[in-house]
Protein backbone atom coordinates (compact mmCIF):
# COMPACT_ATOMS: atom_id res chain seq x y z
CA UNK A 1 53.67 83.79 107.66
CA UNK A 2 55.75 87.24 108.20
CA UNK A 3 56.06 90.31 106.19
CA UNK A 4 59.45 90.56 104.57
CA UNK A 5 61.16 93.56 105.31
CA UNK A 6 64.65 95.02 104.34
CA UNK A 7 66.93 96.86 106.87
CA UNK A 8 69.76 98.20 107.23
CA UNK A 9 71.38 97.65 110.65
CA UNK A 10 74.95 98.30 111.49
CA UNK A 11 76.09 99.14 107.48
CA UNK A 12 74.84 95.74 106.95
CA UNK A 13 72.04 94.64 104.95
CA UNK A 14 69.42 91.84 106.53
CA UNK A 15 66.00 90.62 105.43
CA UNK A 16 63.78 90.24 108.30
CA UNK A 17 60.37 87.88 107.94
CA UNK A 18 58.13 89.55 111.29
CA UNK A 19 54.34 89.62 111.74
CA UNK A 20 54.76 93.11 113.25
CA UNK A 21 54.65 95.72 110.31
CA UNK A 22 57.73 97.50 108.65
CA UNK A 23 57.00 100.97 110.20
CA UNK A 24 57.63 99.03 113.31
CA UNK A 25 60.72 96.89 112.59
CA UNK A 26 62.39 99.62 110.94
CA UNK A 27 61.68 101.98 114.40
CA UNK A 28 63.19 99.04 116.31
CA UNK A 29 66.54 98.93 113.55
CA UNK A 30 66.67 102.47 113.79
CA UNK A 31 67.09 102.56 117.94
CA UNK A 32 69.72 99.75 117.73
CA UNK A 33 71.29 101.59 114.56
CA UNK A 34 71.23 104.77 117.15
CA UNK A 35 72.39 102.86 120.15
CA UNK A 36 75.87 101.08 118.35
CA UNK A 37 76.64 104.42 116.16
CA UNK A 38 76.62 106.34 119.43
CA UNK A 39 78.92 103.83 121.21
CA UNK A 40 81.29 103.97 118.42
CA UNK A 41 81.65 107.52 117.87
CA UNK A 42 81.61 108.47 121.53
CA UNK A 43 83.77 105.24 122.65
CA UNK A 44 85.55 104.96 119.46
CA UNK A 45 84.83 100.94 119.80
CA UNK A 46 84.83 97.99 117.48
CA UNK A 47 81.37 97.48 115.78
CA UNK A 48 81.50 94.23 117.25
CA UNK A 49 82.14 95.43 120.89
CA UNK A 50 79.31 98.39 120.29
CA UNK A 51 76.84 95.64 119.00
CA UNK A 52 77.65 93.34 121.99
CA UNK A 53 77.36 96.76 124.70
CA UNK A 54 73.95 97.14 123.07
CA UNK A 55 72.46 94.38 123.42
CA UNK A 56 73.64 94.18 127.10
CA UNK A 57 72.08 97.03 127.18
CA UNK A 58 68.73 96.28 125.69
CA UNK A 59 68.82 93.38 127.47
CA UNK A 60 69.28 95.29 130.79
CA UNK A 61 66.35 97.46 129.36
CA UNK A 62 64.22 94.78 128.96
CA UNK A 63 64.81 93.22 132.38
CA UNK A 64 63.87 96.89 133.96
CA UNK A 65 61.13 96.98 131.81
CA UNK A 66 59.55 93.50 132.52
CA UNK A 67 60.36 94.36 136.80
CA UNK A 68 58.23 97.59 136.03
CA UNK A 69 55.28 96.03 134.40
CA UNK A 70 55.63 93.07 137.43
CA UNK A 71 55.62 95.69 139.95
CA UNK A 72 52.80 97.92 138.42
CA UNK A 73 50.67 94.51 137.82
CA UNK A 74 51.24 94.00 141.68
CA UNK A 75 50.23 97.80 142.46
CA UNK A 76 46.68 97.12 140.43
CA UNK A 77 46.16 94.07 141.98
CA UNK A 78 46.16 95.84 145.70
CA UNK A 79 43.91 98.45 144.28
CA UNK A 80 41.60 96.47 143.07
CA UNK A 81 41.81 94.63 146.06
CA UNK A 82 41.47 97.96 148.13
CA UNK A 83 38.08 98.89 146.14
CA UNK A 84 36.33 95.73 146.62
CA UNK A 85 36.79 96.24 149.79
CA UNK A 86 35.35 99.79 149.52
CA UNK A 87 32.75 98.50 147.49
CA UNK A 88 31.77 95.86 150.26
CA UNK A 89 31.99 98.48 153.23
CA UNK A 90 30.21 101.18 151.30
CA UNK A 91 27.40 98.44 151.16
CA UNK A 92 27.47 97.42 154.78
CA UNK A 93 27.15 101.23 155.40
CA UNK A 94 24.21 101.36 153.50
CA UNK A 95 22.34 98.41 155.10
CA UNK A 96 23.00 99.50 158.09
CA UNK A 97 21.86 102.77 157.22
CA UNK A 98 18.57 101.40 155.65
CA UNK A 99 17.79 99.44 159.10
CA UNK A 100 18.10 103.02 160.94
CA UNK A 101 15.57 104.55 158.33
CA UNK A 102 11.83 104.38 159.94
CA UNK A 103 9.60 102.69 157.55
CA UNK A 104 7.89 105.07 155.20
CA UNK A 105 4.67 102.98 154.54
């Protein structure tokens, strides 16, 4: 079970149950809070039209966010690809090298 926790989110109270902690729920109201007061002073919208832009836009954020992570998954992937392979010629290198050593017994 969640922690309760009260916000405040668009001049409207809500109780939210979450298993993340308060600190963190009320950062998260506070950036949407941020996001719909800035459309509706600098758009002079509806609060329903400012609450519907954000969460295309968080939504659009999200997306980004989750094509990022993809593509940086896919970038660690080829470098750890890339250093096995180092790892593997850096060891052929050194066998061969050990068969061109004379014996020193």
């Amino acid at each position: 079970m969640g922690n309760k926790i009260n916000v405040n989110l668009a001049g409207m109270d809500f109780s939210i149950i979450s298993n993340d902690d308060a600190a963190y729920v009320r950062k998260v109201t506070d950036h949407v809070n941020q996001a719909i007061y800035e459309l509706t002073e600098n758009y002079h919208i509806s609060l329903l039209h400012a609450a519907l832009m954000t969460a295309l836009n968080l939504g659009d954020d999200y997306f980004k966010a989750m094509d990022s992570a993809e593509n940086l998954r896919g970038q660690l992937r080829n470098y750890l690809e890339e250093s096995s392979r180092m790892k593997l010629e850096l060891a052929d290198v050194k066998r061969q090298l050990a068969k061109q050593q004379p014996n020193n017994g």
